[in-house]
PDB file of N, CA and C in Angstrom:
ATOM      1  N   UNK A   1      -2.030   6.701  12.753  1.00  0.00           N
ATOM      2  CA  UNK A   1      -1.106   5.598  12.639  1.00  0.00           C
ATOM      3  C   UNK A   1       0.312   6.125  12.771  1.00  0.00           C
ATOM      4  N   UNK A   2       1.049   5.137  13.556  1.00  0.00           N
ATOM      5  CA  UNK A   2       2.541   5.563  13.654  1.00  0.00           C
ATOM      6  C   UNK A   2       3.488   4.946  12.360  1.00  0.00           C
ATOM      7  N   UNK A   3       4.378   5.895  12.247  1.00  0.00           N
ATOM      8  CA  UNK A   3       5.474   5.113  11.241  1.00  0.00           C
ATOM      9  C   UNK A   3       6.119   3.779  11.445  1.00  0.00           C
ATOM     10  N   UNK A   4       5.993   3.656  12.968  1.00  0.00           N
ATOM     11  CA  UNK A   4       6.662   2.059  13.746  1.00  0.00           C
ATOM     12  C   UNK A   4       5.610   0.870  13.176  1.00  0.00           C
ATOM     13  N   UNK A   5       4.399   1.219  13.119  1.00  0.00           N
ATOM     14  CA  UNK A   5       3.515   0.174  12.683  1.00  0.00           C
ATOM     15  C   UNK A   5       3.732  -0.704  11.456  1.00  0.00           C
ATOM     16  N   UNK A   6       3.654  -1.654  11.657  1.00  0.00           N
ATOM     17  CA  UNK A   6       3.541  -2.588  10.633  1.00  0.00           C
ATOM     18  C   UNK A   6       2.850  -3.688  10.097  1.00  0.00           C
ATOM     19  N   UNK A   7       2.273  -4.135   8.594  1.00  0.00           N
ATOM     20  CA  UNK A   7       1.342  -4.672   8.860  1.00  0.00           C
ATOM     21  C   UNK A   7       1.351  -5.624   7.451  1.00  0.00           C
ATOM     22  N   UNK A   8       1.127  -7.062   7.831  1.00  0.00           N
ATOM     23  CA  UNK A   8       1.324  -8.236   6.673  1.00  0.00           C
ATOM     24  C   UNK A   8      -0.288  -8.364   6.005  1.00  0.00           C
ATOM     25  N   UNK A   9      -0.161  -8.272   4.667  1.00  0.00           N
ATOM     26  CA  UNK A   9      -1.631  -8.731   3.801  1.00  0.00           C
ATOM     27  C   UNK A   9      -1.005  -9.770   2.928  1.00  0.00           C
ATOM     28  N   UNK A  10      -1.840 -10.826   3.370  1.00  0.00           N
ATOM     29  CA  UNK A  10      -1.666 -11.887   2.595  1.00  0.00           C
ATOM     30  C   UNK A  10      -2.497 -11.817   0.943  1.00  0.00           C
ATOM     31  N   UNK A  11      -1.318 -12.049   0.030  1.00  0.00           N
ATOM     32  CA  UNK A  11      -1.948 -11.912  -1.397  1.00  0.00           C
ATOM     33  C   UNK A  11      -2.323 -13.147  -2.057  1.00  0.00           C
ATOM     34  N   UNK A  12      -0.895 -14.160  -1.352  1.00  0.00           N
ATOM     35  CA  UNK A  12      -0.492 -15.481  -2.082  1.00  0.00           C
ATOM     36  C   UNK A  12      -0.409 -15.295  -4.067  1.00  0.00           C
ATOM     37  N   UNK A  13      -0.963 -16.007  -4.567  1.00  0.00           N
ATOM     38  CA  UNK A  13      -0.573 -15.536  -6.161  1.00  0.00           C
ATOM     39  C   UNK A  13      -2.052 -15.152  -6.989  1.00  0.00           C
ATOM     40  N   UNK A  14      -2.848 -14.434  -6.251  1.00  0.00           N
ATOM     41  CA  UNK A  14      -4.035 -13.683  -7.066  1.00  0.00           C
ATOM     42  C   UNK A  14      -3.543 -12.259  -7.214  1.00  0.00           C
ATOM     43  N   UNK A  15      -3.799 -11.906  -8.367  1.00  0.00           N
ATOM     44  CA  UNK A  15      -3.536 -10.588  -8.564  1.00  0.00           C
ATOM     45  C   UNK A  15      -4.145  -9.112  -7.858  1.00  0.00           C
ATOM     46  N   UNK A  16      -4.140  -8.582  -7.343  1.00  0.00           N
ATOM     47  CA  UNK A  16      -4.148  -6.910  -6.572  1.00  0.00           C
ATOM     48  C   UNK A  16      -3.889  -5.858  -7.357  1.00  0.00           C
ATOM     49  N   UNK A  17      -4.051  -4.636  -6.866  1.00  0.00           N
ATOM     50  CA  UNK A  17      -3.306  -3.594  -7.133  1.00  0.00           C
ATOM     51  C   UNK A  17      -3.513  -2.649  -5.640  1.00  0.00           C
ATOM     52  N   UNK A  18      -2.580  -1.599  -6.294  1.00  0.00           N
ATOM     53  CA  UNK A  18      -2.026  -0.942  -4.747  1.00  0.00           C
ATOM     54  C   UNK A  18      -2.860  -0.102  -4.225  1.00  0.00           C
ATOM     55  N   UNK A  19      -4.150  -0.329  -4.607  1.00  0.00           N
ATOM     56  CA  UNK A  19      -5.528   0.479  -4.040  1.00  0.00           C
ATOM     57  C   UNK A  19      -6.391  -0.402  -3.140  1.00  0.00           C
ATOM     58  N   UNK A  20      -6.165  -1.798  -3.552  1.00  0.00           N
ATOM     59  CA  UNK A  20      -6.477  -2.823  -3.046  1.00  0.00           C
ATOM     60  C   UNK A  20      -6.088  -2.938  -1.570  1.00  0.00           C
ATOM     61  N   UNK A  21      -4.557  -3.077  -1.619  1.00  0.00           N
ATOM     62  CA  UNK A  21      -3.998  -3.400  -0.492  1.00  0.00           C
ATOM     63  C   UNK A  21      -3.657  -2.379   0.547  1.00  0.00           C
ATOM     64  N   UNK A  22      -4.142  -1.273   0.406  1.00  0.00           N
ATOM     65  CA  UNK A  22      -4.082  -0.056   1.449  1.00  0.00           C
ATOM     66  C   UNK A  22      -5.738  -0.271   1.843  1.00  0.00           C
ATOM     67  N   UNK A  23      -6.373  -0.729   1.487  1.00  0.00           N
ATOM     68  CA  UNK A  23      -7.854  -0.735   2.002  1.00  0.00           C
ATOM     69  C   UNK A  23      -7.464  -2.276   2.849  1.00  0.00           C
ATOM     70  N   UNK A  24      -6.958  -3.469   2.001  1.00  0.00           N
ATOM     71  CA  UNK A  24      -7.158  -4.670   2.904  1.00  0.00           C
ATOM     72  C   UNK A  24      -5.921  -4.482   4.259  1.00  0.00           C
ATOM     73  N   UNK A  25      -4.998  -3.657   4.337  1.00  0.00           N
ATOM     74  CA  UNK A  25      -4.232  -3.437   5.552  1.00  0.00           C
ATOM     75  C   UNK A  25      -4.960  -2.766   6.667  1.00  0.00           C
ATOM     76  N   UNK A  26      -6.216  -1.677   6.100  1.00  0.00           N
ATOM     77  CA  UNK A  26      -6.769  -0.945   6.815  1.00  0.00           C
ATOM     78  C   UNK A  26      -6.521   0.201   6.904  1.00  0.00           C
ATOM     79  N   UNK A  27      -5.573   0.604   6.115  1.00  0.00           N
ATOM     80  CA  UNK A  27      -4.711   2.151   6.619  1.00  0.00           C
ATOM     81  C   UNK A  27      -5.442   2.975   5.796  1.00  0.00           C
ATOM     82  N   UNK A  28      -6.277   2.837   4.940  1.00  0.00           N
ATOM     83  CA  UNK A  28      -7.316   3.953   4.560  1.00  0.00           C
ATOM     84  C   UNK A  28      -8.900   3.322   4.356  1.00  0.00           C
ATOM     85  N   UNK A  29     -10.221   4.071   4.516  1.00  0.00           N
ATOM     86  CA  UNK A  29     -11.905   3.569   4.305  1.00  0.00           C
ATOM     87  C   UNK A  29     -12.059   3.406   3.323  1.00  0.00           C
ATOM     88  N   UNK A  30     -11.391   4.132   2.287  1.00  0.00           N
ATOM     89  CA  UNK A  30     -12.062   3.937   0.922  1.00  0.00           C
ATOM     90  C   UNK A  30     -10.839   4.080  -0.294  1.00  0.00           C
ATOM     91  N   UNK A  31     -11.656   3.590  -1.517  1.00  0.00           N
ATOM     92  CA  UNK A  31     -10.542   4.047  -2.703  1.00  0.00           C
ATOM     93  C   UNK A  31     -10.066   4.547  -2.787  1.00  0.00           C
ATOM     94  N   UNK A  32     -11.140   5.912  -2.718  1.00  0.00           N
ATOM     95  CA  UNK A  32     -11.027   7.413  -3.114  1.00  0.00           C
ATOM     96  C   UNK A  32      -9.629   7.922  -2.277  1.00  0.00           C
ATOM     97  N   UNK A  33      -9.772   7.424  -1.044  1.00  0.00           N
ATOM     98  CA  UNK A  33      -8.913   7.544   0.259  1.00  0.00           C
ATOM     99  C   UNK A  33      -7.520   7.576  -0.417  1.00  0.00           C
ATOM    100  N   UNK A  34      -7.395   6.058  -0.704  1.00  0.00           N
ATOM    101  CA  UNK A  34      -5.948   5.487  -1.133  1.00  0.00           C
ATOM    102  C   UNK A  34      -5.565   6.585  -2.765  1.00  0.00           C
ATOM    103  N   UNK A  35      -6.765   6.594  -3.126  1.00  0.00           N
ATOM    104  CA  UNK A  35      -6.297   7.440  -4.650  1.00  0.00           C
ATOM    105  C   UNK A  35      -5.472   8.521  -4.112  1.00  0.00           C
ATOM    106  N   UNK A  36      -6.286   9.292  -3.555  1.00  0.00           N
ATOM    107  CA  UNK A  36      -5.192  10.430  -2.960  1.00  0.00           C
ATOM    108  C   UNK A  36      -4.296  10.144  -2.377  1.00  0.00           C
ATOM    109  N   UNK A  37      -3.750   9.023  -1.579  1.00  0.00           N
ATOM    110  CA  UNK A  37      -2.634   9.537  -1.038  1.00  0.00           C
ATOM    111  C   UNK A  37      -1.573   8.959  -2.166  1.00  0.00           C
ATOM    112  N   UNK A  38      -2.159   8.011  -3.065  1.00  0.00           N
ATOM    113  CA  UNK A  38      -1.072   7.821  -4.178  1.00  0.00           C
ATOM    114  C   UNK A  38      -0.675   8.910  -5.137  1.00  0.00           C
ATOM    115  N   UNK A  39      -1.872   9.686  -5.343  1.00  0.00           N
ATOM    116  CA  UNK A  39      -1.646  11.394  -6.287  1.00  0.00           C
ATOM    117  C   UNK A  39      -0.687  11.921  -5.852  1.00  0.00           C
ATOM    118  N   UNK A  40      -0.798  11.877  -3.930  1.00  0.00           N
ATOM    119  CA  UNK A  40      -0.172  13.135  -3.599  1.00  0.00           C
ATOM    120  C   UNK A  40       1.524  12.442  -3.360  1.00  0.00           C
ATOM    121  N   UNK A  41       1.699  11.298  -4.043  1.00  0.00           N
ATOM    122  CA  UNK A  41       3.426  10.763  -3.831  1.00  0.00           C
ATOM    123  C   UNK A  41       3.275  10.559  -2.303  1.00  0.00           C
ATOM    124  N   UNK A  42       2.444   9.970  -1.579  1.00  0.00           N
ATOM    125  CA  UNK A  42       2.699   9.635  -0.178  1.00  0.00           C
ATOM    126  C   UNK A  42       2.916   8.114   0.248  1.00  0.00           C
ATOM    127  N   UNK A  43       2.879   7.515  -1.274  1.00  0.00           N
ATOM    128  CA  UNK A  43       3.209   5.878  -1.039  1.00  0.00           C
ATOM    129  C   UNK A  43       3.997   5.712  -1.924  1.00  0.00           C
ATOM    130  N   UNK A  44       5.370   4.687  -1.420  1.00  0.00           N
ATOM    131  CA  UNK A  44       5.875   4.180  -1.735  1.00  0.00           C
ATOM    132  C   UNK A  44       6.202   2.590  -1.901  1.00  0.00           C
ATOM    133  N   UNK A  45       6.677   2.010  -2.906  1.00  0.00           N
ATOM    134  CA  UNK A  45       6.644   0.252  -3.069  1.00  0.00           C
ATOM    135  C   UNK A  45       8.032   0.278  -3.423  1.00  0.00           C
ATOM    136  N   UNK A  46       8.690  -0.866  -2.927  1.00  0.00           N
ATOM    137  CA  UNK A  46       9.814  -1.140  -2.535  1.00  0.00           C
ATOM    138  C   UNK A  46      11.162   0.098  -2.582  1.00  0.00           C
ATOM    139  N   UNK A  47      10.659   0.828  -1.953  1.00  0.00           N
ATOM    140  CA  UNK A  47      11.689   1.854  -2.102  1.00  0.00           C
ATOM    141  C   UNK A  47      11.185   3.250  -3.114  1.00  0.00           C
ATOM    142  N   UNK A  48      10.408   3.349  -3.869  1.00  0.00           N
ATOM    143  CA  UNK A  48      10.423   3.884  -4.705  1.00  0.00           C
ATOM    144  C   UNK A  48       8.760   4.459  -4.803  1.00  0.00           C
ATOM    145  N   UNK A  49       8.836   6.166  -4.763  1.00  0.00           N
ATOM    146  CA  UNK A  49       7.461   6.984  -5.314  1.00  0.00           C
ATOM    147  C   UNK A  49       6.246   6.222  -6.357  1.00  0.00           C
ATOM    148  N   UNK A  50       5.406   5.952  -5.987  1.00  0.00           N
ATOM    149  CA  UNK A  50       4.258   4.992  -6.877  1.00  0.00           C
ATOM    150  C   UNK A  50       3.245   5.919  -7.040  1.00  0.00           C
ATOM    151  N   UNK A  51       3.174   6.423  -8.196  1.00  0.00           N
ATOM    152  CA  UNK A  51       1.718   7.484  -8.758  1.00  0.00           C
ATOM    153  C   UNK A  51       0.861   6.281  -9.323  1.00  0.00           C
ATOM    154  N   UNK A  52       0.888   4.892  -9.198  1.00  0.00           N
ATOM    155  CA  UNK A  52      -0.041   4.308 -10.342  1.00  0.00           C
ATOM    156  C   UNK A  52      -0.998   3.749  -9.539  1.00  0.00           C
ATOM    157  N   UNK A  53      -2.122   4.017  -9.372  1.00  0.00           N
ATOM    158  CA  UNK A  53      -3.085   3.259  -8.229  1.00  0.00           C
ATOM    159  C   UNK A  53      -3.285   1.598  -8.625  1.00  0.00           C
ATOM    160  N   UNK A  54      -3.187   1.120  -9.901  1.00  0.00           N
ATOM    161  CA  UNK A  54      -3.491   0.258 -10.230  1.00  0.00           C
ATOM    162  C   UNK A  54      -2.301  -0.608 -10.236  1.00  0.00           C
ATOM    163  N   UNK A  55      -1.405  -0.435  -9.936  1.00  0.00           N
ATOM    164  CA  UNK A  55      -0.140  -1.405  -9.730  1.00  0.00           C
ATOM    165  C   UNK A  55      -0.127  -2.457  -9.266  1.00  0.00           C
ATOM    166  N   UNK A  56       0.137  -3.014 -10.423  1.00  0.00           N
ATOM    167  CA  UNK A  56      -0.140  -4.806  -9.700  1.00  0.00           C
ATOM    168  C   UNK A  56       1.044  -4.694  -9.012  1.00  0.00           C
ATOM    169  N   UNK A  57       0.862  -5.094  -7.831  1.00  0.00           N
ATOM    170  CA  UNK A  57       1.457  -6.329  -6.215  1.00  0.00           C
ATOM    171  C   UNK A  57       1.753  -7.515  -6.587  1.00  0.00           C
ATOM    172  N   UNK A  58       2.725  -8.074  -5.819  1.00  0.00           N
ATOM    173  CA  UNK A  58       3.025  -9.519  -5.832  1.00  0.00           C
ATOM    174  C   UNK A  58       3.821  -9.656  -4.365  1.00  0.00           C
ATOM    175  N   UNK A  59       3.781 -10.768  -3.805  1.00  0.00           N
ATOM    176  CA  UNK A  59       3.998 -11.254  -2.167  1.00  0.00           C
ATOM    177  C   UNK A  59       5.540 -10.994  -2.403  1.00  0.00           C
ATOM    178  N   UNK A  60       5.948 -10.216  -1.260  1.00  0.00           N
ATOM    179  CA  UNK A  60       7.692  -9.588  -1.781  1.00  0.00           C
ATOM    180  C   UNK A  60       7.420  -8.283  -1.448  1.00  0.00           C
ATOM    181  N   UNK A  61       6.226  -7.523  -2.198  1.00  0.00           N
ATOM    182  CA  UNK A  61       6.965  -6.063  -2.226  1.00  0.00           C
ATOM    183  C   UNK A  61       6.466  -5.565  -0.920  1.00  0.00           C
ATOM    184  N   UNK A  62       7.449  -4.259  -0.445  1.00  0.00           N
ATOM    185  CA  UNK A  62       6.795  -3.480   0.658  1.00  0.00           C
ATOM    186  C   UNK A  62       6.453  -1.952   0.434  1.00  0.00           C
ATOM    187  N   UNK A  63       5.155  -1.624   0.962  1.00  0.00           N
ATOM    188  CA  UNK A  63       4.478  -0.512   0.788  1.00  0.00           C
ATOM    189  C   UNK A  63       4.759   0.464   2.011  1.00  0.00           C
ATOM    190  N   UNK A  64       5.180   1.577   1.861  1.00  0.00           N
ATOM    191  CA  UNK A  64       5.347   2.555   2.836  1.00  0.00           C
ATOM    192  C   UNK A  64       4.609   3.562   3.016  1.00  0.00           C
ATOM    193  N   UNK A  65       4.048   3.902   3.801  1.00  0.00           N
ATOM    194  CA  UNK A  65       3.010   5.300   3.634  1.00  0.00           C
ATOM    195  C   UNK A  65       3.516   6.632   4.164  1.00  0.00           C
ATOM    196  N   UNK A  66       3.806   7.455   3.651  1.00  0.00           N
ATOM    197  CA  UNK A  66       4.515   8.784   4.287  1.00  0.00           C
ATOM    198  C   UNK A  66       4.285   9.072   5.548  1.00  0.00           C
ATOM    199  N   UNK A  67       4.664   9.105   6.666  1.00  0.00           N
ATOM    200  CA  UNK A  67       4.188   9.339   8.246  1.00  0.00           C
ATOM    201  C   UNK A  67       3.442   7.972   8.442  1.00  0.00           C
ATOM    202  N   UNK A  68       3.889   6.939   7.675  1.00  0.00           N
ATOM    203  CA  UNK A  68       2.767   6.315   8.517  1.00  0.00           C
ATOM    204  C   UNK A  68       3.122   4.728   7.939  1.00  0.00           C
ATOM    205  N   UNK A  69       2.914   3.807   8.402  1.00  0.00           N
ATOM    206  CA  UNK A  69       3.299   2.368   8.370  1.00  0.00           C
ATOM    207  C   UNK A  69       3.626   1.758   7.140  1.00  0.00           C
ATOM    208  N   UNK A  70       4.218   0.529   7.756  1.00  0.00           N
ATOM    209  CA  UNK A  70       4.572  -0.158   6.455  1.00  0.00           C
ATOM    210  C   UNK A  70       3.714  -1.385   6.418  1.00  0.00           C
ATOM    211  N   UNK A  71       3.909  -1.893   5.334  1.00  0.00           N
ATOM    212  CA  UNK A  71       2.838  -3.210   4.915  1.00  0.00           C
ATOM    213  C   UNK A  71       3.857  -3.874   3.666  1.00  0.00           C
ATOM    214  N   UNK A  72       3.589  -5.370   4.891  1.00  0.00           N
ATOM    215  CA  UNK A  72       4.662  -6.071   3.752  1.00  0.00           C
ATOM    216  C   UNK A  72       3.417  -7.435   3.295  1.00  0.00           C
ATOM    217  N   UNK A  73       3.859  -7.827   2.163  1.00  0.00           N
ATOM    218  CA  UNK A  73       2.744  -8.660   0.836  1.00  0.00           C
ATOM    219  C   UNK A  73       3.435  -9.838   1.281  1.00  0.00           C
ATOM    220  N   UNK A  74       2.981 -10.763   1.804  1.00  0.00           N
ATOM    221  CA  UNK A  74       2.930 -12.221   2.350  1.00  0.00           C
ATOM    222  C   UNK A  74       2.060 -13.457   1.374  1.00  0.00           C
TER     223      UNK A  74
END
């Protein structure tokens, strides 16, 4: 995946967290996937380093992946 990519997941007002929505964008196969790249500080939400896999989302924030796309919550 390129850093230019970008990509909308619709949440509307059910609750998520940020393990959730790296699997429903597609940018990783599995949990386990997304766990690591949140360990390793390679995602960011609105600006800012996110170690918490379980972080509740709400339609607004944007997720950045180190080298690699963004995903905005619709």
């Amino acid at each position: 995946m390129s850093d230019t990519e970008e990509f909308r997941v619709e949440v509307g007002d059910r609750p998520i967290n940020l393990s959730q929505v790296l699997k429903l964008a597609g940018c990783v196969l599995s949990g386990g996937e997304a766990k690591n790249l949140i360990a390793d500080g390679a995602i960011r939400v609105n600006g800012e380093v996110e170690l918490r896999k379980r972080r509740q989302m709400a339609k607004g924030d944007v997720v950045v992946i180190e080298n690699g796309p963004k995903i905005l919550l619709v």
